[in-house]
Protein backbone atom coordinates (compact mmCIF):
# COMPACT_ATOMS: atom_id res chain seq x y z
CA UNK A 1 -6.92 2.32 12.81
CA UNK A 2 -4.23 0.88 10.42
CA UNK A 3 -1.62 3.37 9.63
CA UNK A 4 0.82 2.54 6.78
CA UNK A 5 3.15 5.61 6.81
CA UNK A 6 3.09 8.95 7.61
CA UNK A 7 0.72 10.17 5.04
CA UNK A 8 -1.99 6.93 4.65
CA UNK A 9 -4.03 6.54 8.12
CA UNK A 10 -7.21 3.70 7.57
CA UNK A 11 -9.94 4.51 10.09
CA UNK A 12 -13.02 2.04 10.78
CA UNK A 13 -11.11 -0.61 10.66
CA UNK A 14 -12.39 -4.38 11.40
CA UNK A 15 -10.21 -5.72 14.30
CA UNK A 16 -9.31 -9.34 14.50
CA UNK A 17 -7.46 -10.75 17.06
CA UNK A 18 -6.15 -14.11 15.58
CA UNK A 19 -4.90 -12.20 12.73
CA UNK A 20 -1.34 -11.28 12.15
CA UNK A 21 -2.19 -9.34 9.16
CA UNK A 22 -3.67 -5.71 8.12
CA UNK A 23 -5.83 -6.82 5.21
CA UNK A 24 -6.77 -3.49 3.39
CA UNK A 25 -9.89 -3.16 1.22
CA UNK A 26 -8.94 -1.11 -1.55
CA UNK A 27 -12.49 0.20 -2.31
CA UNK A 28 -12.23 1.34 1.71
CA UNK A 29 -8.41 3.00 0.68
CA UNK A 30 -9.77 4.71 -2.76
CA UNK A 31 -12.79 6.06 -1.34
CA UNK A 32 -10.78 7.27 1.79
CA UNK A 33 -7.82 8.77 0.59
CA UNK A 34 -8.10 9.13 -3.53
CA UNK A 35 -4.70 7.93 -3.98
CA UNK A 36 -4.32 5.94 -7.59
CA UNK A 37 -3.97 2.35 -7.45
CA UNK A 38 -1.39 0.52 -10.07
CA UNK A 39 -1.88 -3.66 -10.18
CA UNK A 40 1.09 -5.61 -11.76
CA UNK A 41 1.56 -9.12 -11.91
CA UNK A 42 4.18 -8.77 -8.99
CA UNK A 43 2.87 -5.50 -7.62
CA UNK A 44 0.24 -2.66 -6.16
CA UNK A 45 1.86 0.60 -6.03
CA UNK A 46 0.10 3.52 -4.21
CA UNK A 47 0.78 6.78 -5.75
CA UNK A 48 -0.13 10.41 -5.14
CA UNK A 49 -3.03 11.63 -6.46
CA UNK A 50 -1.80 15.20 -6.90
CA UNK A 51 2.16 14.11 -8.29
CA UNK A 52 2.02 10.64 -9.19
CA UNK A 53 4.77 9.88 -6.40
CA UNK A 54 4.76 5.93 -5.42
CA UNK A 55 3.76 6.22 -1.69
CA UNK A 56 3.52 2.61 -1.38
CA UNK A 57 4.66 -0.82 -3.40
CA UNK A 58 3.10 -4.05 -2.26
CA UNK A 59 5.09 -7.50 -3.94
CA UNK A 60 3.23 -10.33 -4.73
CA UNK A 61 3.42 -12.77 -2.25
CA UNK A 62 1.16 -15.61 -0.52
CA UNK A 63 -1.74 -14.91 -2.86
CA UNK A 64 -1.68 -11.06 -2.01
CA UNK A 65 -0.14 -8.13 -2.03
CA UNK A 66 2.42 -7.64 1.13
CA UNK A 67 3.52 -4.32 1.84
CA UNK A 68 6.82 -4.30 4.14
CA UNK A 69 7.56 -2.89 7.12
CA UNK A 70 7.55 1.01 7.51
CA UNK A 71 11.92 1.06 7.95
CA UNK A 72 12.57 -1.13 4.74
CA UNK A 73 10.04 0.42 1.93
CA UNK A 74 11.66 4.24 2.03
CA UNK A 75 14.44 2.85 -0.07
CA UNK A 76 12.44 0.56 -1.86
CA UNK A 77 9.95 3.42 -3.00
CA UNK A 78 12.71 5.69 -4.04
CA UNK A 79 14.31 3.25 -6.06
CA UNK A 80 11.02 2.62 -8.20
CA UNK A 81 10.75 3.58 -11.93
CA UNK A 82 8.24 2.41 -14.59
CA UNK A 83 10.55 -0.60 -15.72
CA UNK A 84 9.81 -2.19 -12.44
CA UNK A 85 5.91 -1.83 -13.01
């Protein structure tokens, strides 16, 4: 189980144990929890299906998208608009 924040929750996860990272399939996260999926050159933003609401903003970073820390996206999230897409 992988669980990014109150409201995403991946089940059937693969486990590895020399990994340090949750690497997310997004067919797996569309098919699971119908959220829509923006791709930017610097970002993947999880929105809402129902509002639209960002959920989720991944940067660019290390050849993927990195998603922070539950603590430090909140503000992050609420701060988003469409300039920054």
């Amino acid at each position: 189980m992988v669980k990014f924040n109150a409201i995403i929750t991946l089940y059937e996860v693969l486990f590895v144990p020399t990994l340090t990272w949750n690497l997310v399939s997004i067919l797996q996260l569309t098919n699971d929890l119908v959220p829509v999926v923006t791709f930017t050159p610097k970002l993947c933003v999880l929105h809402d299906h129902f509002i639209r609401k960002p959920i989720e903003v991944g940067a660019k970073g290390r050849g993927v998208y990195l998603f922070k820390e539950h603590s430090s996206r909140k503000e992050e999230i609420n701060k988003m608009n469409t300039c920054d897409m």
